[in-house]
Every structure is written in C-alpha cells, then in structure tokens.
PDB file of N, CA and C in Angstrom:
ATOM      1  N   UNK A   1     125.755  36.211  72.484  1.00  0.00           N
ATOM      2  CA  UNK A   1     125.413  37.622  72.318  1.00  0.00           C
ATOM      3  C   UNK A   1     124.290  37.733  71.289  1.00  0.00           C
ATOM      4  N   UNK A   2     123.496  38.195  71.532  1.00  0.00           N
ATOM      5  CA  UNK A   2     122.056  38.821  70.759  1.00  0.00           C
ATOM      6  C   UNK A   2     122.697  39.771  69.862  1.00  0.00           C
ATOM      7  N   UNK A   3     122.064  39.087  68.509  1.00  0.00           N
ATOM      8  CA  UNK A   3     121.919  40.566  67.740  1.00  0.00           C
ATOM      9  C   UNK A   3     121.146  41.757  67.716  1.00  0.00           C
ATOM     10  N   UNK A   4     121.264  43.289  67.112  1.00  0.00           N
ATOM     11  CA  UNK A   4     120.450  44.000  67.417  1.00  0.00           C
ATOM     12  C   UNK A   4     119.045  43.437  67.182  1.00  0.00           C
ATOM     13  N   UNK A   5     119.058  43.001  65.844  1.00  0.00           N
ATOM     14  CA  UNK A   5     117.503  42.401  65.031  1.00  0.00           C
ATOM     15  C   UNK A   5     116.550  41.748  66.610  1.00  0.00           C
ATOM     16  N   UNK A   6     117.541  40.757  67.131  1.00  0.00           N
ATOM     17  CA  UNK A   6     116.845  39.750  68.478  1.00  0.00           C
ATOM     18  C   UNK A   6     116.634  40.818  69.228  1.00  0.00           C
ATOM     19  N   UNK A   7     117.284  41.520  69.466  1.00  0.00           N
ATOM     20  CA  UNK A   7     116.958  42.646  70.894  1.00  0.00           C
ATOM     21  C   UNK A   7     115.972  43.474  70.548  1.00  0.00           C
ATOM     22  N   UNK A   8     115.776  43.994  69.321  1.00  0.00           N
ATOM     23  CA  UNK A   8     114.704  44.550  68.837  1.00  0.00           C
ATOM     24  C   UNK A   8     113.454  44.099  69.162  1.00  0.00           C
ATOM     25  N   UNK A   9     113.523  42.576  68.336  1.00  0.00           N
ATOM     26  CA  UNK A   9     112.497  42.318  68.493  1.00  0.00           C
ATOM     27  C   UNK A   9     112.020  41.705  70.227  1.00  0.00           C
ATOM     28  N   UNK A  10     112.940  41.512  71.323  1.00  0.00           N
ATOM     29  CA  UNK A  10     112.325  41.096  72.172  1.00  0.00           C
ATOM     30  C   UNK A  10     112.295  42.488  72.584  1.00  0.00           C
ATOM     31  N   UNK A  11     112.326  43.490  72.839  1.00  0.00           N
ATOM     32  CA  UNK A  11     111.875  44.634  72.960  1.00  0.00           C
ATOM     33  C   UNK A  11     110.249  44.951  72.599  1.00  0.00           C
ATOM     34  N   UNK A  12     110.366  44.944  71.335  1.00  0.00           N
ATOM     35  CA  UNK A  12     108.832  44.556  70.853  1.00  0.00           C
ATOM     36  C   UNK A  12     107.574  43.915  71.413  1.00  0.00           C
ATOM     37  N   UNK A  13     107.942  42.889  71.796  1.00  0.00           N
ATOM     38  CA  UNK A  13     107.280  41.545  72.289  1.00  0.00           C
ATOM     39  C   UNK A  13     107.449  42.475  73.768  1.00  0.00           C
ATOM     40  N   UNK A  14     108.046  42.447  74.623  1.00  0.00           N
ATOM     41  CA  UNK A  14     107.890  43.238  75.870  1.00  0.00           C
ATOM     42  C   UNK A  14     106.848  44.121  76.365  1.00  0.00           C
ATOM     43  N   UNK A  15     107.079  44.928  74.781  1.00  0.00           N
ATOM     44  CA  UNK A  15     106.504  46.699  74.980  1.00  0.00           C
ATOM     45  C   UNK A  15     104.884  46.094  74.551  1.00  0.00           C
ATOM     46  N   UNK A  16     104.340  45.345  73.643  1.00  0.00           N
ATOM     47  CA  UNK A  16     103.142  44.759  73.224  1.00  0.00           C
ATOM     48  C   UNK A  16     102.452  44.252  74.837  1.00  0.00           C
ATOM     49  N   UNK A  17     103.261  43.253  75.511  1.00  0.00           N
ATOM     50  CA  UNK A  17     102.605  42.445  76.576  1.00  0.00           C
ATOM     51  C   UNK A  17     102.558  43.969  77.295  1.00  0.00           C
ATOM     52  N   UNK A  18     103.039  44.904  77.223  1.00  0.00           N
ATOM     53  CA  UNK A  18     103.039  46.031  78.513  1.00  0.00           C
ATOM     54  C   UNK A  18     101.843  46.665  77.982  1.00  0.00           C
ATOM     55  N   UNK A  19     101.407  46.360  77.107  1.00  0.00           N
ATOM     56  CA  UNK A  19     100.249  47.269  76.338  1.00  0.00           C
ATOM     57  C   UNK A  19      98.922  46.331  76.476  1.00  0.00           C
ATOM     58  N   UNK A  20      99.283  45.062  76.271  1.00  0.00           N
ATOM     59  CA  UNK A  20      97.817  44.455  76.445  1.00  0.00           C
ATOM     60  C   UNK A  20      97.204  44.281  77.537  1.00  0.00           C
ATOM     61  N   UNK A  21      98.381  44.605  78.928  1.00  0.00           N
ATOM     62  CA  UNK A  21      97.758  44.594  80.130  1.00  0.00           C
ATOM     63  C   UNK A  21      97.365  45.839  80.799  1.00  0.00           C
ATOM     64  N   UNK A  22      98.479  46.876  80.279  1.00  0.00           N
ATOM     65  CA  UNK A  22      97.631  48.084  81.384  1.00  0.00           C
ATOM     66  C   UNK A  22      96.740  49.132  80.144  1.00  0.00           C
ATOM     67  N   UNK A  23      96.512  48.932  78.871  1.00  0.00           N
ATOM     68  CA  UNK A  23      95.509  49.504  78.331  1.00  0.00           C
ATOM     69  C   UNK A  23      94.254  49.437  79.119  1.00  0.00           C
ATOM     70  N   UNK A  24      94.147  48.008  78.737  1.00  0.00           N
ATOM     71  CA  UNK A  24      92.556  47.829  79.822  1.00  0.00           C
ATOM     72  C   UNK A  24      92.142  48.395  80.801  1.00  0.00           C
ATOM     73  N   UNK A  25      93.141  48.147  81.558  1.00  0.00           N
ATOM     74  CA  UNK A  25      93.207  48.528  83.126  1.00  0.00           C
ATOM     75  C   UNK A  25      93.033  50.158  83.033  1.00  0.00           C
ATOM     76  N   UNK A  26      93.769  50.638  82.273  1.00  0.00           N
ATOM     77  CA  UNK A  26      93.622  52.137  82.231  1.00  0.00           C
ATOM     78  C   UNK A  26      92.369  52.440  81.577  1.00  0.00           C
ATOM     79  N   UNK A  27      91.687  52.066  80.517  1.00  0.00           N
ATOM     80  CA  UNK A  27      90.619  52.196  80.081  1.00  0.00           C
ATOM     81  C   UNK A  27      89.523  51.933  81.334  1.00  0.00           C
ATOM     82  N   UNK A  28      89.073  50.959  81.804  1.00  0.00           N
ATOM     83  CA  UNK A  28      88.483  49.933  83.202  1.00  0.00           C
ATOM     84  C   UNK A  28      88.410  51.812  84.354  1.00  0.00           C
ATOM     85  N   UNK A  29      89.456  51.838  84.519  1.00  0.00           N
ATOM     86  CA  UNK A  29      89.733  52.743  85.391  1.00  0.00           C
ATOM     87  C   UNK A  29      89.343  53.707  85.307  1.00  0.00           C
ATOM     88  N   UNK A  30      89.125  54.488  83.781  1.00  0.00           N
ATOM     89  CA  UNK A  30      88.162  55.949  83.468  1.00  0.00           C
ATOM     90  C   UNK A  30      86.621  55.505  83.455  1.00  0.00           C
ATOM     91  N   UNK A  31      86.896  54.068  83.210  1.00  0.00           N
ATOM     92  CA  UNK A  31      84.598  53.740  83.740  1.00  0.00           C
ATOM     93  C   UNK A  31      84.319  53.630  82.415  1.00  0.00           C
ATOM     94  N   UNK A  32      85.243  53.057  81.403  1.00  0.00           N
ATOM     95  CA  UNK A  32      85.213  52.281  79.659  1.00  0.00           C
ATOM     96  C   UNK A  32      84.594  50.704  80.288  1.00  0.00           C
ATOM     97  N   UNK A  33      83.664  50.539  79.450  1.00  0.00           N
ATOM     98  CA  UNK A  33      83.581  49.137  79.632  1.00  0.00           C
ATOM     99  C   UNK A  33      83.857  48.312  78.740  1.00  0.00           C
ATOM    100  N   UNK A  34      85.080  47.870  78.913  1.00  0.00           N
ATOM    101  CA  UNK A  34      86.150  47.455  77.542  1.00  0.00           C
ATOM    102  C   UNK A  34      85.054  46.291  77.303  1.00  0.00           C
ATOM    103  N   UNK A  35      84.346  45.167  78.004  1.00  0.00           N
ATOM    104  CA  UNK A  35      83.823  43.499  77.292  1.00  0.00           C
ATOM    105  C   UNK A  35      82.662  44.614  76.844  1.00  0.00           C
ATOM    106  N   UNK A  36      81.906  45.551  76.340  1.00  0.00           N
ATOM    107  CA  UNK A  36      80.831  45.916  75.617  1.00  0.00           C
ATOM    108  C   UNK A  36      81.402  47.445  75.053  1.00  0.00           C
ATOM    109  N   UNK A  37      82.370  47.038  73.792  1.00  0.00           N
ATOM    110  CA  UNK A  37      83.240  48.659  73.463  1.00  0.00           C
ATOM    111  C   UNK A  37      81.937  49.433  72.314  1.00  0.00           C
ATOM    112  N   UNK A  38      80.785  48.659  72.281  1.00  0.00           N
ATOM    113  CA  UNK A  38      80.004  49.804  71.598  1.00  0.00           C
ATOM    114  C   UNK A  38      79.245  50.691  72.403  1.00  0.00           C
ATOM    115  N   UNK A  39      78.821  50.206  73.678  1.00  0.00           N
ATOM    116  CA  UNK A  39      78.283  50.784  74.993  1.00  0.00           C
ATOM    117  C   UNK A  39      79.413  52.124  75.055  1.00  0.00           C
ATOM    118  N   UNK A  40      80.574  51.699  75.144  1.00  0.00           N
ATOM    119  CA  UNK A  40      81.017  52.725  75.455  1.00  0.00           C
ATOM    120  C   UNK A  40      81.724  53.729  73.882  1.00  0.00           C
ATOM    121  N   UNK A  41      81.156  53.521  73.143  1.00  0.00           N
ATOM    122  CA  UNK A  41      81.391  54.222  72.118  1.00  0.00           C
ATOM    123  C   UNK A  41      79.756  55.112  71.839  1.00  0.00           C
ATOM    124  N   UNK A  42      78.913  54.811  72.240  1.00  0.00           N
ATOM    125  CA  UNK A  42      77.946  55.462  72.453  1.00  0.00           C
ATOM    126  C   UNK A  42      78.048  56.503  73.839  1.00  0.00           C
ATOM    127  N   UNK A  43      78.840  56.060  74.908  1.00  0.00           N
ATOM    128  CA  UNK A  43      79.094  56.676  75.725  1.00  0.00           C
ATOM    129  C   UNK A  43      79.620  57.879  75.557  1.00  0.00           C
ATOM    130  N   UNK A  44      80.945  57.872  74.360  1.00  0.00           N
ATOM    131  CA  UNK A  44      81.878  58.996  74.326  1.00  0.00           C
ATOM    132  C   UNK A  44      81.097  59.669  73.200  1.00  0.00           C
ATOM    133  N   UNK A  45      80.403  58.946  72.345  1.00  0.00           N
ATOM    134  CA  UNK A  45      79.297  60.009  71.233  1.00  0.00           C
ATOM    135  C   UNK A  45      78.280  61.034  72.153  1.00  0.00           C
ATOM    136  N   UNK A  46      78.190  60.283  72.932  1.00  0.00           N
ATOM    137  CA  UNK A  46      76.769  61.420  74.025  1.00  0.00           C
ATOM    138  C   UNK A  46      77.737  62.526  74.764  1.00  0.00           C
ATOM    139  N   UNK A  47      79.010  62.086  74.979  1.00  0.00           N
ATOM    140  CA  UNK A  47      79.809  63.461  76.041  1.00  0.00           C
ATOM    141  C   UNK A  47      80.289  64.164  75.035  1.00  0.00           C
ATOM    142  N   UNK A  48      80.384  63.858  73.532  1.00  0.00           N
ATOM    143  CA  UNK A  48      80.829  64.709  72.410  1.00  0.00           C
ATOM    144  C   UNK A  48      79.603  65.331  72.482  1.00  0.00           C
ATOM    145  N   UNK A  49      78.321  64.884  72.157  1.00  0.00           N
ATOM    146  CA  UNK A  49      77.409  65.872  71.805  1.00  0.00           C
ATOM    147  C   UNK A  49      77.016  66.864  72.757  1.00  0.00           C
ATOM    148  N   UNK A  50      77.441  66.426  74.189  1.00  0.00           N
ATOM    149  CA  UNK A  50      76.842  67.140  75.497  1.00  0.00           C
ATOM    150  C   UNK A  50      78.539  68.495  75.296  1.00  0.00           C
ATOM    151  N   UNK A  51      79.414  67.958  75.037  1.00  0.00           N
ATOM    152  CA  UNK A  51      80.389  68.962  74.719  1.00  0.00           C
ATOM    153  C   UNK A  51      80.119  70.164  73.801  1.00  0.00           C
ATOM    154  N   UNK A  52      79.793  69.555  72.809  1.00  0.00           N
ATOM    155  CA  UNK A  52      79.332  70.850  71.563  1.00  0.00           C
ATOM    156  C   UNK A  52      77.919  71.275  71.787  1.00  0.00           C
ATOM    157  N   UNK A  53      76.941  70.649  72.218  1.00  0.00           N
ATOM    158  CA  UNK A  53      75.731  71.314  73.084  1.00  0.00           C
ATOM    159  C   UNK A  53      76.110  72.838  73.691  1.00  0.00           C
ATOM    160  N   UNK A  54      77.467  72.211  74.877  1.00  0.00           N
ATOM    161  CA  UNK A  54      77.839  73.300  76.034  1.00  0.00           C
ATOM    162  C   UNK A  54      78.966  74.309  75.365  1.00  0.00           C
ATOM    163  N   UNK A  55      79.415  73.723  74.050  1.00  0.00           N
ATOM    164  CA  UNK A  55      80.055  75.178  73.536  1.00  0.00           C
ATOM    165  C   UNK A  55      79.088  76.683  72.759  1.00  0.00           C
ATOM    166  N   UNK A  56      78.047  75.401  72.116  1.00  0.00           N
ATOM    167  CA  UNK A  56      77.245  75.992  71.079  1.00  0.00           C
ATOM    168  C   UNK A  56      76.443  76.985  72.470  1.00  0.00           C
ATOM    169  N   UNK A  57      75.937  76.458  73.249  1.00  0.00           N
ATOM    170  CA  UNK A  57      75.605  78.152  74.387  1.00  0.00           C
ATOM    171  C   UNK A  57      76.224  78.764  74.424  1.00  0.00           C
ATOM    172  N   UNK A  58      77.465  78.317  74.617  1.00  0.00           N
ATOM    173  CA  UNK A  58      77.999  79.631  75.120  1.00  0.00           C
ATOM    174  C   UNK A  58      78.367  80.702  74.180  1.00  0.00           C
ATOM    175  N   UNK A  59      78.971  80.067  73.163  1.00  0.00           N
ATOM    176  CA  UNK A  59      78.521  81.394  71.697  1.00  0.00           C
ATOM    177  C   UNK A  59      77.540  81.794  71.795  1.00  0.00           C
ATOM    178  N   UNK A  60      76.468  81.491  71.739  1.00  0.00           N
ATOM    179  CA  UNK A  60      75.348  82.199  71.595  1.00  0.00           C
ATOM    180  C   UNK A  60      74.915  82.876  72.572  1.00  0.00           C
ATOM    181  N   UNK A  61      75.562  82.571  74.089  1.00  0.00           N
ATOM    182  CA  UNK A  61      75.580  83.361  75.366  1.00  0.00           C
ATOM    183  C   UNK A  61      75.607  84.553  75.129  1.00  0.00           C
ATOM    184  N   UNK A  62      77.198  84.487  74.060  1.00  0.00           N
ATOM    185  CA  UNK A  62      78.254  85.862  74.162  1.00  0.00           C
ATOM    186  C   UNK A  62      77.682  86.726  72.996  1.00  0.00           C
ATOM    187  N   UNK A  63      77.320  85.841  72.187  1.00  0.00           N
ATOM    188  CA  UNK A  63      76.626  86.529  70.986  1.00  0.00           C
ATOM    189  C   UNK A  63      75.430  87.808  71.629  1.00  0.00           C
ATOM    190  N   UNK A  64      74.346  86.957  72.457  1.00  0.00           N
ATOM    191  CA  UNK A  64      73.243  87.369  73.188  1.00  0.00           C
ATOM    192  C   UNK A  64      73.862  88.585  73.827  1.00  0.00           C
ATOM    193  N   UNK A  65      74.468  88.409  74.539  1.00  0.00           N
ATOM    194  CA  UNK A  65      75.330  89.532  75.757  1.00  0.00           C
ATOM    195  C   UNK A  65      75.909  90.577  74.757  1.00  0.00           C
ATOM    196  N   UNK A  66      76.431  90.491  73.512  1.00  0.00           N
ATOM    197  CA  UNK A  66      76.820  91.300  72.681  1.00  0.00           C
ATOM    198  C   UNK A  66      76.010  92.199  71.988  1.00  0.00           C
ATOM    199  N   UNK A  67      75.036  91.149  71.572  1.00  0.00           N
ATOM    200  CA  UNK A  67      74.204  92.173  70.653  1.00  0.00           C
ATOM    201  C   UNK A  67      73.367  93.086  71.489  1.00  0.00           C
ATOM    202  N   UNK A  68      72.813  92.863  73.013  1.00  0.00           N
ATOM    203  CA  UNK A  68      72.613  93.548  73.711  1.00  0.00           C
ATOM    204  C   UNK A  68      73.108  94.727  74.577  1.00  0.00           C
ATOM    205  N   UNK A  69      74.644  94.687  74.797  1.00  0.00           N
ATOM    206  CA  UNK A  69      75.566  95.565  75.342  1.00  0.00           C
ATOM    207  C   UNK A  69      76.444  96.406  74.500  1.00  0.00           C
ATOM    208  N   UNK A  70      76.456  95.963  73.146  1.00  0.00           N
ATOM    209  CA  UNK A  70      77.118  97.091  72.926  1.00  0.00           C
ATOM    210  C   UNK A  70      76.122  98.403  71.946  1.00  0.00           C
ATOM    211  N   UNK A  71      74.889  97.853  71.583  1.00  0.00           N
ATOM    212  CA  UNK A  71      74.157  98.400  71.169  1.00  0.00           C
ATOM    213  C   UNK A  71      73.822  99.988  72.555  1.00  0.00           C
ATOM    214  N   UNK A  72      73.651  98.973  73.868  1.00  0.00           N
ATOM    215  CA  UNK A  72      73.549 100.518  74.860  1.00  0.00           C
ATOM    216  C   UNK A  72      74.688 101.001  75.089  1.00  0.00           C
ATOM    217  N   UNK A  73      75.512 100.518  74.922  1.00  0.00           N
ATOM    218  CA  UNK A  73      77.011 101.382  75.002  1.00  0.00           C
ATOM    219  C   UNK A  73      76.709 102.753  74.558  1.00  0.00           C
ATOM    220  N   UNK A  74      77.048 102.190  72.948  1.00  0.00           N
ATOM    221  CA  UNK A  74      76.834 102.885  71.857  1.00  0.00           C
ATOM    222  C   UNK A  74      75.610 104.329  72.053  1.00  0.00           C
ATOM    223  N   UNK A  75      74.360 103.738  72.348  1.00  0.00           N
ATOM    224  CA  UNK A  75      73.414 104.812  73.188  1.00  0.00           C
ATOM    225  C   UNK A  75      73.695 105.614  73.607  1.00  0.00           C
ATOM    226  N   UNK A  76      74.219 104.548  75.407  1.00  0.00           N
ATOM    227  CA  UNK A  76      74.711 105.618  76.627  1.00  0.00           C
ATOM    228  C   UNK A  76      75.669 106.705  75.842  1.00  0.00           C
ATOM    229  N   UNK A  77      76.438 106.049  75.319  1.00  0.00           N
ATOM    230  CA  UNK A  77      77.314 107.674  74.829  1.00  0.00           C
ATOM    231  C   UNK A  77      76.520 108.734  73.802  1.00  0.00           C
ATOM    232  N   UNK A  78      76.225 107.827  72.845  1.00  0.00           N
ATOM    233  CA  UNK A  78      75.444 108.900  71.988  1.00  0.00           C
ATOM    234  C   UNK A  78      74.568 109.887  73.018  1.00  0.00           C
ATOM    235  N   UNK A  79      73.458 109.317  73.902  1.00  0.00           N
ATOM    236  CA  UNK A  79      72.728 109.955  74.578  1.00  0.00           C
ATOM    237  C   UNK A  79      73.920 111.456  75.370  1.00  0.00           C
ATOM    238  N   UNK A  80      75.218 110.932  76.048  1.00  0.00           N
ATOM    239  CA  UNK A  80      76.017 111.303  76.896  1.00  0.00           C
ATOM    240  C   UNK A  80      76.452 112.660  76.092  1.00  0.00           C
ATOM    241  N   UNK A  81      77.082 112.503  75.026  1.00  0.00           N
ATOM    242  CA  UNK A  81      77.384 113.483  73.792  1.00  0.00           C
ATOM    243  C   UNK A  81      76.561 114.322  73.240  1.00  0.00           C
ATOM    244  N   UNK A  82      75.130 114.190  73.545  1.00  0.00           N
ATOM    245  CA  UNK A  82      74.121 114.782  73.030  1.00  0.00           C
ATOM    246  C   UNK A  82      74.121 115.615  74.598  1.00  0.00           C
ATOM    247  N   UNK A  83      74.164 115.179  75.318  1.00  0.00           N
ATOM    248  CA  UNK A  83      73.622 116.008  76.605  1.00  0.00           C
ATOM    249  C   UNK A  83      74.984 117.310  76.988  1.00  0.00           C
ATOM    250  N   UNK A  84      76.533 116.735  76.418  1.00  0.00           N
ATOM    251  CA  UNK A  84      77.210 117.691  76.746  1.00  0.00           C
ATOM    252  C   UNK A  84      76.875 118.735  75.892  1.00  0.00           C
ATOM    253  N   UNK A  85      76.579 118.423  74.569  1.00  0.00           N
ATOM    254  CA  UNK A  85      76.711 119.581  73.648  1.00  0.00           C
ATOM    255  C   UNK A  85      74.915 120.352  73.798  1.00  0.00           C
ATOM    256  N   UNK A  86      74.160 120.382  74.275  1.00  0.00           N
ATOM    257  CA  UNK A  86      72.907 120.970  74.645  1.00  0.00           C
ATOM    258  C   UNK A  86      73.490 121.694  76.051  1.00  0.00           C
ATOM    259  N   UNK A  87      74.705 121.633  76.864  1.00  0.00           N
ATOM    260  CA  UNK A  87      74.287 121.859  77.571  1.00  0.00           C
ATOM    261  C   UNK A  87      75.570 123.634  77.651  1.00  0.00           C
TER     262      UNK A  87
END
C-alpha cells in the first residue's frame, strides 16, 4: 500500500508529463511557434498593440460622435423652444 506522500507525488509526476505534452500541442494549434518563442512573443506584442490601436478609435469615435451630437441636440431644442415661444 502507497502512502499518501507516494500517491501525491506520483500524481505530480503524471499531471507534469500531461502538461509537457499537450501545452505545446495546444500552443502549435493557436499558430505559437513554440521552437522560436521570441517570434512569437513579438507576435502577441503586435496583436496587443493592434488591440489598443482598435480600442483607442473607438473612444475617440464616440468622443467625435459626442462632441458633435449633442452640441445639435442641445441647438435643435434651443432653436425648437425659441420657435414655440415666438409663436
């Protein structure tokens, strides 16, 4: 009979070999090219920057769309309020 300590540790040793084989494979599989990991660390630096590139528009999309729409809002009614009370 194994002690817990032995079962532990071949547990360990199990869960490690289950890790050194399908990491790769799972990495391999998203298009990582694990034998050149700075290639692909330059890879994931360029989809970070292409990420915050595509957030930083779009703030400034909404920003753009804002400072433009609510300024005529604001107008249209003023103008709207001016026309009931003249009339």
């Amino acid at each position: 009979m194994k002690t817990d300590e032995e079962i532990e540790e071949i547990a360990i040793r199990v869960a490690e070999k289950v890790v050194e084989a399908s990491v790769p494979r799972t990495l391999e599989s998203l298009g990582f090219d694990i034998l050149n990991p700075l290639e692909t660390q330059k890879d994931v630096a360029h989809m970070r920057k292409s990420r915050k590139t595509c957030e930083m528009i779009s703030t400034k999309t909404i920003t753009i769309f804002l400072t433009i729409a609510v300024p005529a809002a604001v107008y249209g009614l003023w103008e709207a309020i001016k026309k009931s009370l003249t009339n």
